[in-house]
PDB file of N, CA and C in Angstrom:
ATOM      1  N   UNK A   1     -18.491   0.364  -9.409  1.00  0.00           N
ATOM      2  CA  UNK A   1     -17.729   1.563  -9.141  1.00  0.00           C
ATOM      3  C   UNK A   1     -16.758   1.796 -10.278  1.00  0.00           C
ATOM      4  N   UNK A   2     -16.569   3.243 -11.260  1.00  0.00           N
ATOM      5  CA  UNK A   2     -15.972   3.132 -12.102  1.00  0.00           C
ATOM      6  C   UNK A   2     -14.754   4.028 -11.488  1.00  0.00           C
ATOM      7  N   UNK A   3     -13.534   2.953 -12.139  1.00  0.00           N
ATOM      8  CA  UNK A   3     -12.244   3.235 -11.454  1.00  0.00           C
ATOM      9  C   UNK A   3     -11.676   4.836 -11.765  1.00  0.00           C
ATOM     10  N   UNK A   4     -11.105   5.072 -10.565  1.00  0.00           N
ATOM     11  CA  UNK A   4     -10.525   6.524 -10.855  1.00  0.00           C
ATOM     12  C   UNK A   4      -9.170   6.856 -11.774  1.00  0.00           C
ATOM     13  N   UNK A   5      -8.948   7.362 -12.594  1.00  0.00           N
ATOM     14  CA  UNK A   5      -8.055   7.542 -13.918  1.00  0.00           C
ATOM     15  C   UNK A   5      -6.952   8.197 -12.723  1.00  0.00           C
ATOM     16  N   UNK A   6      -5.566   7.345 -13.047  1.00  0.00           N
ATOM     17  CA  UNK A   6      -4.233   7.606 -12.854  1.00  0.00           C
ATOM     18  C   UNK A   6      -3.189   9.124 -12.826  1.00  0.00           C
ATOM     19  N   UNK A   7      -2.828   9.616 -12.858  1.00  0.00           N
ATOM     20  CA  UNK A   7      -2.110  10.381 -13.666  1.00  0.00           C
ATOM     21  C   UNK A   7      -1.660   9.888 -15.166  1.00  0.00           C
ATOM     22  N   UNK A   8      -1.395  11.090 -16.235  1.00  0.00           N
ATOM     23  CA  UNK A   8      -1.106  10.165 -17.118  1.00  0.00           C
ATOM     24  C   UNK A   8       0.220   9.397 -17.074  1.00  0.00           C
ATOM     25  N   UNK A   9       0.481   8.543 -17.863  1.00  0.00           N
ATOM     26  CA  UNK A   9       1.367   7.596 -18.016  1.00  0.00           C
ATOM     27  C   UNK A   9       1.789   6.954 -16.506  1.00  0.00           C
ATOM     28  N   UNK A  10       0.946   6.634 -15.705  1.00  0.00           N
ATOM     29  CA  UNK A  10       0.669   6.371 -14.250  1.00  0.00           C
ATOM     30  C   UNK A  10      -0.077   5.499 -14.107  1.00  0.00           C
ATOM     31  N   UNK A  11       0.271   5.081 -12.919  1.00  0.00           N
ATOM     32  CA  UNK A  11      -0.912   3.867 -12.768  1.00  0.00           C
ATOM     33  C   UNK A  11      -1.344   4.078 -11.241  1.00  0.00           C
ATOM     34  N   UNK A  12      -2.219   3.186 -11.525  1.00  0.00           N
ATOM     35  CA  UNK A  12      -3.152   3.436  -9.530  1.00  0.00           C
ATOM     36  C   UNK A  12      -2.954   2.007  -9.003  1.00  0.00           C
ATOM     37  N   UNK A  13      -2.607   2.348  -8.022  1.00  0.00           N
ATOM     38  CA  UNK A  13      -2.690   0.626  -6.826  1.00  0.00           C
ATOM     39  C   UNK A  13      -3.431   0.604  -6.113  1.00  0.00           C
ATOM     40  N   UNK A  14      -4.558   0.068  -5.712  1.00  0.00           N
ATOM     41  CA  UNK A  14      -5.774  -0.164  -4.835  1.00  0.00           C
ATOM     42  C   UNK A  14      -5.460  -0.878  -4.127  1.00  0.00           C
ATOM     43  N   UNK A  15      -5.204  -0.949  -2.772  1.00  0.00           N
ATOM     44  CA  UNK A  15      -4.755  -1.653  -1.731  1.00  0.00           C
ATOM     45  C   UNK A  15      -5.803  -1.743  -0.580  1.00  0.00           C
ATOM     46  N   UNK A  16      -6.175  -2.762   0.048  1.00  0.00           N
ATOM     47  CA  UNK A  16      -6.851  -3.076   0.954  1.00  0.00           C
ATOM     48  C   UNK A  16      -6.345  -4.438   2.260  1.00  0.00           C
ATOM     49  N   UNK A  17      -6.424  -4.025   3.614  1.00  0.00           N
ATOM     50  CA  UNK A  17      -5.722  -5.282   4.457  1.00  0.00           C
ATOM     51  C   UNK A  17      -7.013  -5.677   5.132  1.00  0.00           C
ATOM     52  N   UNK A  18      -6.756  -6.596   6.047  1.00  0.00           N
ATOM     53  CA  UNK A  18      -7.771  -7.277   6.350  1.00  0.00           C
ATOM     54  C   UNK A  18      -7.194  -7.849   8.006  1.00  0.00           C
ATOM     55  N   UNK A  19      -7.767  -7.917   9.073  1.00  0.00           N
ATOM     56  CA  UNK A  19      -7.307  -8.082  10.638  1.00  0.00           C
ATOM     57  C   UNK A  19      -8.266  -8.709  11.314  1.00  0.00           C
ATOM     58  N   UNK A  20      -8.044  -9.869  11.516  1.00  0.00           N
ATOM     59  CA  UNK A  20      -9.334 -10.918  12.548  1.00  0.00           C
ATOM     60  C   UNK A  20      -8.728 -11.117  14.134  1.00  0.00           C
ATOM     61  N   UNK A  21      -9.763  -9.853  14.780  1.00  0.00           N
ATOM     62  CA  UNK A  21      -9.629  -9.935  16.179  1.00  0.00           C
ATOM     63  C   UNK A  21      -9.457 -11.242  16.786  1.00  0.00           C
ATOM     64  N   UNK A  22     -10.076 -12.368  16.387  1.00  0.00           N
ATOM     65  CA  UNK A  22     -10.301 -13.322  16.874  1.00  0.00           C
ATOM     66  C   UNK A  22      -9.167 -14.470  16.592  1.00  0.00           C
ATOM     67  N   UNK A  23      -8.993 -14.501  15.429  1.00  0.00           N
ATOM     68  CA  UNK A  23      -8.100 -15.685  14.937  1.00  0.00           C
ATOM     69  C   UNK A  23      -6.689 -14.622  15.032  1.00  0.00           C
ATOM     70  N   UNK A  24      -6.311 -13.487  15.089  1.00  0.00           N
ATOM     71  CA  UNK A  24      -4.631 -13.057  14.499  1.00  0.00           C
ATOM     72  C   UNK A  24      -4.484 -13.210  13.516  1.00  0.00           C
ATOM     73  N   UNK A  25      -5.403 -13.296  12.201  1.00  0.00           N
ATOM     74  CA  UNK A  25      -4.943 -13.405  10.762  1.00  0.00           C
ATOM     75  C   UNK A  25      -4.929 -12.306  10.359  1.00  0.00           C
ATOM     76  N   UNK A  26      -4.174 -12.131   9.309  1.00  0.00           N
ATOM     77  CA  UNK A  26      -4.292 -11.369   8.472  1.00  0.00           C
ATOM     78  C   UNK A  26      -3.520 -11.313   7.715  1.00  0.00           C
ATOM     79  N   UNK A  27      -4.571 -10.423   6.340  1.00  0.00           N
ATOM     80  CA  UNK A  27      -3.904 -10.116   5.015  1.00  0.00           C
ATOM     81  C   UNK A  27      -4.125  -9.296   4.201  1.00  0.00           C
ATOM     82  N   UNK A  28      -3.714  -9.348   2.745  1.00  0.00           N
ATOM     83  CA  UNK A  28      -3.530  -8.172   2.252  1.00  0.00           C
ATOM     84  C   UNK A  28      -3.904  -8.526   0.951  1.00  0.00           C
ATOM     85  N   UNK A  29      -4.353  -7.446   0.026  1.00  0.00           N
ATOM     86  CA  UNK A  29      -4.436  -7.287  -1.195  1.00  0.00           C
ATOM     87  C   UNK A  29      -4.268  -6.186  -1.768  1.00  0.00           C
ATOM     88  N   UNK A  30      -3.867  -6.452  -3.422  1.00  0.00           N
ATOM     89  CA  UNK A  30      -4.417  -5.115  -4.012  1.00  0.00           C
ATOM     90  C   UNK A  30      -4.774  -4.887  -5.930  1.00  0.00           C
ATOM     91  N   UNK A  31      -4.897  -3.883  -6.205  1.00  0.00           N
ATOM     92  CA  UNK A  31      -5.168  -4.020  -7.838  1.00  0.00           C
ATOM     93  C   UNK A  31      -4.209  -3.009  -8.204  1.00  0.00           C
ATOM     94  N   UNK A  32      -3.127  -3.423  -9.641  1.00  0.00           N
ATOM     95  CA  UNK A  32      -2.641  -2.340  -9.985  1.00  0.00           C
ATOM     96  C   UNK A  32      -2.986  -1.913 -11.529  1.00  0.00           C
ATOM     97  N   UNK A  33      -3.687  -0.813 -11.729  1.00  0.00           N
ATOM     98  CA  UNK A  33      -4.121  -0.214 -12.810  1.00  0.00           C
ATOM     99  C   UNK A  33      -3.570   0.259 -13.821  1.00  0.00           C
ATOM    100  N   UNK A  34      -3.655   0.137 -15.285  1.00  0.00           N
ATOM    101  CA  UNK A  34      -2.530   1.141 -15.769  1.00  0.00           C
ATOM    102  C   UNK A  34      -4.088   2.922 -15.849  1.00  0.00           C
ATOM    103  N   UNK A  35      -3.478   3.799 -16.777  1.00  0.00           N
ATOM    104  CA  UNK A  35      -4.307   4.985 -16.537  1.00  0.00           C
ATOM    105  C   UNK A  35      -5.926   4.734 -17.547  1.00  0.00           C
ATOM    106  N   UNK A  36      -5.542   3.588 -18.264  1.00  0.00           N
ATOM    107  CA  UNK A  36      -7.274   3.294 -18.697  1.00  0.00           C
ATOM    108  C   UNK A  36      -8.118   2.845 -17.737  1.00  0.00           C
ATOM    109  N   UNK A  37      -7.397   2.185 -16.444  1.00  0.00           N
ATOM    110  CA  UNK A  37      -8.354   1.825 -15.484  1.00  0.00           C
ATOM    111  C   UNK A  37      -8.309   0.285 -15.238  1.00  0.00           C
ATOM    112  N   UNK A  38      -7.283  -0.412 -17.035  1.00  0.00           N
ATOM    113  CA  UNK A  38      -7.431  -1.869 -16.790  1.00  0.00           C
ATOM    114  C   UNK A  38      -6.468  -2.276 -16.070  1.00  0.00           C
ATOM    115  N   UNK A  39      -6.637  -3.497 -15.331  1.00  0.00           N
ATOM    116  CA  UNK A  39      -6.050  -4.205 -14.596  1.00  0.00           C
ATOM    117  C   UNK A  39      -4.615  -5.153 -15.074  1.00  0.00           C
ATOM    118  N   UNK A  40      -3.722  -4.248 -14.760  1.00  0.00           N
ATOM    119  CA  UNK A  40      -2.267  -5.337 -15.070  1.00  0.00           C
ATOM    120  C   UNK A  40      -1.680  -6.142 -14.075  1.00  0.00           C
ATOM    121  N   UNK A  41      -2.167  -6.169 -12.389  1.00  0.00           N
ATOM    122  CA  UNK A  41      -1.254  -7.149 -12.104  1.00  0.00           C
ATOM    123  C   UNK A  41      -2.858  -7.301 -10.857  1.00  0.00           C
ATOM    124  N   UNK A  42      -2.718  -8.077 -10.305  1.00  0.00           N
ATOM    125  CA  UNK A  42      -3.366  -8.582  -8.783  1.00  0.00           C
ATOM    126  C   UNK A  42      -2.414  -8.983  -7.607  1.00  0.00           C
ATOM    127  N   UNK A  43      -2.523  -8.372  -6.441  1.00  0.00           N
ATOM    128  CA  UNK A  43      -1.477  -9.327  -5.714  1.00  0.00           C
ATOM    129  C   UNK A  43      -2.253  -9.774  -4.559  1.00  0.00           C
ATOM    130  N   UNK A  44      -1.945 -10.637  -3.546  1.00  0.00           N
ATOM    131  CA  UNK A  44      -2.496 -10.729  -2.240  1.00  0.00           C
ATOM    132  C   UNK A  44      -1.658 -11.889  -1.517  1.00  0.00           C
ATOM    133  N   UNK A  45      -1.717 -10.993   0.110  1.00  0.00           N
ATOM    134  CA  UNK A  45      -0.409 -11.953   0.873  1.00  0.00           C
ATOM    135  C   UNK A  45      -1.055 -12.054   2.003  1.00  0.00           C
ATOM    136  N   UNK A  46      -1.280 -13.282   2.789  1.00  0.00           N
ATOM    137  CA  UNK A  46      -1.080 -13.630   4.214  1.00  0.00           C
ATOM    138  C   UNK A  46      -0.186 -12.894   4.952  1.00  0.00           C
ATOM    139  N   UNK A  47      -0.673 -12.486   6.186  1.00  0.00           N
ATOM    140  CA  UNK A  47       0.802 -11.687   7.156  1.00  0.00           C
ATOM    141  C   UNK A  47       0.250 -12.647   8.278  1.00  0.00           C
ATOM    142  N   UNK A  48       1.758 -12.794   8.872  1.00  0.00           N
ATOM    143  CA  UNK A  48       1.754 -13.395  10.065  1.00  0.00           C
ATOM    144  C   UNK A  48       1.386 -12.869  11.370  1.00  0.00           C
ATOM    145  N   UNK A  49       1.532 -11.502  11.500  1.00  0.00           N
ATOM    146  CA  UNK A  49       0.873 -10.943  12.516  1.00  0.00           C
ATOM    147  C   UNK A  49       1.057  -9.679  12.552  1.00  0.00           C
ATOM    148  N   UNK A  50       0.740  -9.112  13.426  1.00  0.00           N
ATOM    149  CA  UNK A  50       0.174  -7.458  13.169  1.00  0.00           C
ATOM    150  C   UNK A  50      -1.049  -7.140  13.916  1.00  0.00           C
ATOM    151  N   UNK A  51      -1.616  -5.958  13.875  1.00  0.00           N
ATOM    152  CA  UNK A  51      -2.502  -5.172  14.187  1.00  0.00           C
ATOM    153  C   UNK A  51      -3.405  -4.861  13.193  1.00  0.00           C
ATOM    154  N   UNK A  52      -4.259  -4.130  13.011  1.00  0.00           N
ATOM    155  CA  UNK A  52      -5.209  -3.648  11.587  1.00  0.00           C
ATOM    156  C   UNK A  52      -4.011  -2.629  10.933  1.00  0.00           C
ATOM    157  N   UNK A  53      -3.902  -1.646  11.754  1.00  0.00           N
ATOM    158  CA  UNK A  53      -2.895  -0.416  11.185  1.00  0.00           C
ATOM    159  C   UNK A  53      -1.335  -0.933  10.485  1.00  0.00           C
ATOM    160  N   UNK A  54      -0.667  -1.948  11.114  1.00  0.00           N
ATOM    161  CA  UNK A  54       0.144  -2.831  10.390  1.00  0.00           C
ATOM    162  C   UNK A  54      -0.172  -3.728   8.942  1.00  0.00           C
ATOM    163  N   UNK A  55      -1.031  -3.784   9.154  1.00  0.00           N
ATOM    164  CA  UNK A  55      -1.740  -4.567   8.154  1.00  0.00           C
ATOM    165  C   UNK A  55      -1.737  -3.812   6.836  1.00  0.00           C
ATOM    166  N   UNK A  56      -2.242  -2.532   7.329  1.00  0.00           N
ATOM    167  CA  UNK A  56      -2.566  -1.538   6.253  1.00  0.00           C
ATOM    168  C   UNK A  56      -1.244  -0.908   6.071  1.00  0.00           C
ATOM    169  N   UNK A  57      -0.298  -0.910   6.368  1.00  0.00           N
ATOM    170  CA  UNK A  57       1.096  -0.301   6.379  1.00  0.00           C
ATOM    171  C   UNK A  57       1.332  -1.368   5.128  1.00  0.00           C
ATOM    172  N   UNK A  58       1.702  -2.902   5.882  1.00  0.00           N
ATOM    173  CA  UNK A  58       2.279  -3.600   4.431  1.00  0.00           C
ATOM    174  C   UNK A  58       1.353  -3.801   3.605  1.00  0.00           C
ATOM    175  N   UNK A  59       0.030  -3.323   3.410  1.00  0.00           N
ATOM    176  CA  UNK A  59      -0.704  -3.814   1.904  1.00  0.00           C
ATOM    177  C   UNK A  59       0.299  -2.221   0.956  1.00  0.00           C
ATOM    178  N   UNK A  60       0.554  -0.908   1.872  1.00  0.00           N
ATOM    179  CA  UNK A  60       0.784  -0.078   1.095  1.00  0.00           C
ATOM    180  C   UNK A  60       2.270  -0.780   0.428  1.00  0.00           C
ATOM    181  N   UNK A  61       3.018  -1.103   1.044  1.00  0.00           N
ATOM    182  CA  UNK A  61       4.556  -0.826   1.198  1.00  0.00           C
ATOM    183  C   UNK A  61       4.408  -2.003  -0.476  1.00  0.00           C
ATOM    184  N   UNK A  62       4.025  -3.244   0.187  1.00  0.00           N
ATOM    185  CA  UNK A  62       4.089  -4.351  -1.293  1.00  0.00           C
ATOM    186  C   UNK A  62       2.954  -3.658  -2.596  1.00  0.00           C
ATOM    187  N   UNK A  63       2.269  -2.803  -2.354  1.00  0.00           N
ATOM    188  CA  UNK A  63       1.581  -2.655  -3.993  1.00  0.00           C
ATOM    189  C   UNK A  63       2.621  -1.537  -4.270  1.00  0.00           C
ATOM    190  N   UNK A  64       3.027  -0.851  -3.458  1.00  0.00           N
ATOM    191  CA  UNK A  64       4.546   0.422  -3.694  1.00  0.00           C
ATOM    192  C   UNK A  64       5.243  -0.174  -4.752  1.00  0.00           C
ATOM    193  N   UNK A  65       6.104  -1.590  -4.137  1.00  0.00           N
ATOM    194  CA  UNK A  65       6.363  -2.838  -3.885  1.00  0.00           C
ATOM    195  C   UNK A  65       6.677  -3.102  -5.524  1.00  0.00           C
ATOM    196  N   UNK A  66       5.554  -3.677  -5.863  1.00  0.00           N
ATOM    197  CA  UNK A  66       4.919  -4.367  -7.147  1.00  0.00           C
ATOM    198  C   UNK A  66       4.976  -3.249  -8.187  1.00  0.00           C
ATOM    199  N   UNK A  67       4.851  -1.475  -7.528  1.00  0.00           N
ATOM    200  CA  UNK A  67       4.272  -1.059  -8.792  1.00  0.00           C
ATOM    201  C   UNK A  67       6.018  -0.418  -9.463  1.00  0.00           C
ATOM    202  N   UNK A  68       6.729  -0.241  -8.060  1.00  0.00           N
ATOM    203  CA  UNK A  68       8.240   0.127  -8.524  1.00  0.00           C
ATOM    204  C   UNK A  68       8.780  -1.440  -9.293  1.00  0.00           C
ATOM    205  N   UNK A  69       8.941  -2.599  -8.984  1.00  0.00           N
ATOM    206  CA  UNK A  69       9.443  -4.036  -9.471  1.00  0.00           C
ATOM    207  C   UNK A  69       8.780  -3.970 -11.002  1.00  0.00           C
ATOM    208  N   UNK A  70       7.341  -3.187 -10.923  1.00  0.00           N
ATOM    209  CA  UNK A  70       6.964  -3.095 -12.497  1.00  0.00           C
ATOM    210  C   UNK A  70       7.467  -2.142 -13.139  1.00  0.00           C
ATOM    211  N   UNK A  71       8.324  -1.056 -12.818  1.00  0.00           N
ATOM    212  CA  UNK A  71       9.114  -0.779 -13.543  1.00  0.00           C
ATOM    213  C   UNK A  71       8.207   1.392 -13.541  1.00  0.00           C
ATOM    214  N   UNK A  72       6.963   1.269 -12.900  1.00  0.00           N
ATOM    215  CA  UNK A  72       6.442   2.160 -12.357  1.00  0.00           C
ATOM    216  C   UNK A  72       6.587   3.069 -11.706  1.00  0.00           C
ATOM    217  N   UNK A  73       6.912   4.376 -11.975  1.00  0.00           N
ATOM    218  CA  UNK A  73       7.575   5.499 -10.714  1.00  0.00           C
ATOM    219  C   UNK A  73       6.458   6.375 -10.734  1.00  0.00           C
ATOM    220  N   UNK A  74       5.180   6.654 -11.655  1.00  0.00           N
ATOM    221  CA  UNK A  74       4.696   7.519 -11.346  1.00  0.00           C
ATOM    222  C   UNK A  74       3.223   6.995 -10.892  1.00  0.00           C
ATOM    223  N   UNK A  75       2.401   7.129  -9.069  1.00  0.00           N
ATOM    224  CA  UNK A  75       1.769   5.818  -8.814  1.00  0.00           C
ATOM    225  C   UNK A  75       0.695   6.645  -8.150  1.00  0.00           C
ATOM    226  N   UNK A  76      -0.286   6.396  -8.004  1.00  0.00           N
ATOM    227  CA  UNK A  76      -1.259   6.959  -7.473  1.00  0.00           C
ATOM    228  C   UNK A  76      -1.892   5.870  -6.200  1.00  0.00           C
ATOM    229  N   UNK A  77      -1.456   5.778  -4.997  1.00  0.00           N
ATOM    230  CA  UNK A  77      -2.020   5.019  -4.025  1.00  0.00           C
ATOM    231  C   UNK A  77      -3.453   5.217  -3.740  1.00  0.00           C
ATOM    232  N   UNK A  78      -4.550   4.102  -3.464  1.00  0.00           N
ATOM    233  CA  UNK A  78      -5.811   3.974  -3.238  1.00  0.00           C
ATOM    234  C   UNK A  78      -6.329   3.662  -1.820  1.00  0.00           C
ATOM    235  N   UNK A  79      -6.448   4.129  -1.043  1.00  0.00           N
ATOM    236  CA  UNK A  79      -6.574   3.096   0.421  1.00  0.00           C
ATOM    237  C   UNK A  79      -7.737   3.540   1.054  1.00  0.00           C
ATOM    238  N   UNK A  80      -7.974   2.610   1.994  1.00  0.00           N
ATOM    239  CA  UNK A  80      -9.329   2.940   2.586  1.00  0.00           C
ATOM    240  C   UNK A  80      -8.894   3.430   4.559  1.00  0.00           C
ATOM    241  N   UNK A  81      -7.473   3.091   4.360  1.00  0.00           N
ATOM    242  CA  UNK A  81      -6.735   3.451   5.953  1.00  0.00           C
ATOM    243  C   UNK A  81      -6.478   4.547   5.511  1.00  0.00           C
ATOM    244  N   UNK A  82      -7.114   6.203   6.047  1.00  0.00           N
ATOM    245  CA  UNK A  82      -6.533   7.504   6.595  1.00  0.00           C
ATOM    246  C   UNK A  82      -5.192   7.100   7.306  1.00  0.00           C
ATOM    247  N   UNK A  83      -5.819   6.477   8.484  1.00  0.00           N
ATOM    248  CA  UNK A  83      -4.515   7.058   9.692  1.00  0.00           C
ATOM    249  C   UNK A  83      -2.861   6.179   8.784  1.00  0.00           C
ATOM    250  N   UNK A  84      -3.209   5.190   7.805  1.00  0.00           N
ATOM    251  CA  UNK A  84      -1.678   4.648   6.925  1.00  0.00           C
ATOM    252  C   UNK A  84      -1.171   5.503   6.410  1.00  0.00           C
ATOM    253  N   UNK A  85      -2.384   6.237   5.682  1.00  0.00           N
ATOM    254  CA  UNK A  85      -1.996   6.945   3.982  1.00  0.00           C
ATOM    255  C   UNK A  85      -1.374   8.242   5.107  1.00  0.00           C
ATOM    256  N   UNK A  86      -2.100   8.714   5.925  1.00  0.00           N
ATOM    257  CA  UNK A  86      -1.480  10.054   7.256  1.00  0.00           C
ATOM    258  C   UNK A  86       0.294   9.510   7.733  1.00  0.00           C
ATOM    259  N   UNK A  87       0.099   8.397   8.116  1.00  0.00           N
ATOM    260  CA  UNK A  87       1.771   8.218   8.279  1.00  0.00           C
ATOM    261  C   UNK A  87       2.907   8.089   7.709  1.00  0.00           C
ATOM    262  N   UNK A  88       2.026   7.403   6.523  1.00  0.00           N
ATOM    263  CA  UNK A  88       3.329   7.083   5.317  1.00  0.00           C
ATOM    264  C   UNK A  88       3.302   8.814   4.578  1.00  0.00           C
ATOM    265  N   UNK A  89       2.791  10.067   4.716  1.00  0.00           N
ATOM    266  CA  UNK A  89       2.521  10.839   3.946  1.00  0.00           C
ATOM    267  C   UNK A  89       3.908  11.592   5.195  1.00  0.00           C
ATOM    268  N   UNK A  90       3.288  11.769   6.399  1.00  0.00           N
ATOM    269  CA  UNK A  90       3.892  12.327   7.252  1.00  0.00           C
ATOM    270  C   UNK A  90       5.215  12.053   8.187  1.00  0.00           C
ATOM    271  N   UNK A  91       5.154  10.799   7.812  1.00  0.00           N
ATOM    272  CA  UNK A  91       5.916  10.141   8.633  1.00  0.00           C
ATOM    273  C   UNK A  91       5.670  10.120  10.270  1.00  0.00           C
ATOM    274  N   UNK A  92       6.385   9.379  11.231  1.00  0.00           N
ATOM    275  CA  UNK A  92       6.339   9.062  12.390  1.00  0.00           C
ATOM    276  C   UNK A  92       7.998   9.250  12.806  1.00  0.00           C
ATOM    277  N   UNK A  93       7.417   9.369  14.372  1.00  0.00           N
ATOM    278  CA  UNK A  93       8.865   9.211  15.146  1.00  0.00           C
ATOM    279  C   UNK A  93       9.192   7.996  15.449  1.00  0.00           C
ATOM    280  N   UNK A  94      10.445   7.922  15.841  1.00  0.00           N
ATOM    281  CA  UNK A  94      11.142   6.627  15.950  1.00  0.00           C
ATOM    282  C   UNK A  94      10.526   5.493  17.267  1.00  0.00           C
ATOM    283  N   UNK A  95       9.792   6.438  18.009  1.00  0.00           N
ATOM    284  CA  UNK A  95       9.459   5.715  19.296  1.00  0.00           C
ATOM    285  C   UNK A  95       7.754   5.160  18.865  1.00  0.00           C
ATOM    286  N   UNK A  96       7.410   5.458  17.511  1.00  0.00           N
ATOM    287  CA  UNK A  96       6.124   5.135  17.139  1.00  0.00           C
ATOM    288  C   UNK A  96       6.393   3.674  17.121  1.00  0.00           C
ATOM    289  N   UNK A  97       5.605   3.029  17.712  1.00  0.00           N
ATOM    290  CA  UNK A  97       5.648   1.206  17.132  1.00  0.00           C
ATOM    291  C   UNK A  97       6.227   0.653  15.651  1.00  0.00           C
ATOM    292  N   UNK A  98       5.227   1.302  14.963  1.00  0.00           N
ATOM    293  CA  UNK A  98       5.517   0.852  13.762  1.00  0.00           C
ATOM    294  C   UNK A  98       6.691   1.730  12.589  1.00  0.00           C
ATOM    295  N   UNK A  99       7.620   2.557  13.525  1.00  0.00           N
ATOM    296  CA  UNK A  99       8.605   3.633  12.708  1.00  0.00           C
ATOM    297  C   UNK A  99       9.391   2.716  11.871  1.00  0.00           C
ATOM    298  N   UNK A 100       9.505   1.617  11.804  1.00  0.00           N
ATOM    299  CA  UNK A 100      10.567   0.886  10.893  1.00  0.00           C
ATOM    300  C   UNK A 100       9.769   0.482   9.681  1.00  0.00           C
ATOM    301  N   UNK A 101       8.773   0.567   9.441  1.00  0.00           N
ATOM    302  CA  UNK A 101       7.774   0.242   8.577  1.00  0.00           C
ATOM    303  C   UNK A 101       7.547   1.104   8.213  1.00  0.00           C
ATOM    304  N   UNK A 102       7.047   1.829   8.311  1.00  0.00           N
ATOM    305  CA  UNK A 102       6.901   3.559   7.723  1.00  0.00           C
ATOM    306  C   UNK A 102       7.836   4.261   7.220  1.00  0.00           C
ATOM    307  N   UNK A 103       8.823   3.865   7.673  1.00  0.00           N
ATOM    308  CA  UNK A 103      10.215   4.944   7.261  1.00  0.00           C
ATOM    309  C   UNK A 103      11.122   3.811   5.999  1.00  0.00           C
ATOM    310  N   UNK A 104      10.453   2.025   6.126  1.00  0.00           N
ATOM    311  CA  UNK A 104      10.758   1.497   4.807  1.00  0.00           C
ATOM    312  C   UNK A 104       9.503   1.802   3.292  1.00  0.00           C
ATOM    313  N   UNK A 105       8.677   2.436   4.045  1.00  0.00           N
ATOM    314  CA  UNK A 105       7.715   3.307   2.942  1.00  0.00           C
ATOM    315  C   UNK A 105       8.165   4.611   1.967  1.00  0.00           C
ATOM    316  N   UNK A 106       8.395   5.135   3.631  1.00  0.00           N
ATOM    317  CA  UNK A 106       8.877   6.549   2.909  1.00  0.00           C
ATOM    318  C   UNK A 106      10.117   6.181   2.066  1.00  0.00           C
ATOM    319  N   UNK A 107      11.105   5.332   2.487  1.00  0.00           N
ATOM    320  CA  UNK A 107      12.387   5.258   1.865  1.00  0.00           C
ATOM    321  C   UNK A 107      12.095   5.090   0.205  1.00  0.00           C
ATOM    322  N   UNK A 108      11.082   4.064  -0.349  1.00  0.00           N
ATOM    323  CA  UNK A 108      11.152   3.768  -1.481  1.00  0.00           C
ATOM    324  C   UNK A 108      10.109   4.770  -1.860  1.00  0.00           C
ATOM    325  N   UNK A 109       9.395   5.747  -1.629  1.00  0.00           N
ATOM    326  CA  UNK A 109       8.610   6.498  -1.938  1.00  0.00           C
ATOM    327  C   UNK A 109       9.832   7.989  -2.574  1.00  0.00           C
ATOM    328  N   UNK A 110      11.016   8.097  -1.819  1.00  0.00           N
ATOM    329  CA  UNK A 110      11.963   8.790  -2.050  1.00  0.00           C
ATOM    330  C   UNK A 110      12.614   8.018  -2.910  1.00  0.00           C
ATOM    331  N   UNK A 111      13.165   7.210  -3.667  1.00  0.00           N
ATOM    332  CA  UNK A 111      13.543   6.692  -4.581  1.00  0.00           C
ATOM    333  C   UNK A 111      13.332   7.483  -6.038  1.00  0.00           C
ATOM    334  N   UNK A 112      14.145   7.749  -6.835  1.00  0.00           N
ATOM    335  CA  UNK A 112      14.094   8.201  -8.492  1.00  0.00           C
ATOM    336  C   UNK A 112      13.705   7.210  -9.067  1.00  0.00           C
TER     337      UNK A 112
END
């Protein structure tokens, strides 16, 4: 699959989580791109617990995460969760489960 080009002077974060009905594991990864497509950082984290949709909340929030700590403001998110990329875009109400997570998305997404 040839990677999708950034904005310029931008980079892309490819984020993907991972949720085992069975065991409660889960985790996270992702790739952060500069706009040639090559690969400058890798990350991936164990979560202690969660849901699938949680899951996919913090793979966004830490490649956010990684790509602002790299010094990155202009970012092109990759995900394969609609209903994440729909909440963190739209936000949620406070009585949503996961509103404290989402609204620490949006917060650094509002950041200069």
């Amino acid at each position: 699959m040839q990677p999708k080009r950034s904005i310029e002077d931008g980079i892309t974060v490819w984020v993907d989580g991972t949720f085992s009905h069975i065991s409660g594991k889960a985790a996270c990864g992702g790739l952060i791109r500069n706009n040639e497509g090559n690969v400058m950082e890798a990350f991936m984290l164990n979560i202690n617990s969660g849901d699938p949709l949680v899951v996919e909340i913090w793979t966004c929030l830490i490649g956010f995460k990684r790509a602002w700590e790299g010094g990155h403001r202009k970012v092109t998110l990759l995900s394969n969760s609609l209903e994440a990329i729909q909440l963190i875009k739209e936000g949620a109400t406070e009585i949503h489960e996961n509103w404290d997570l989402i609204q620490e998305v949006g917060n650094l997404l509002q950041r200069q």
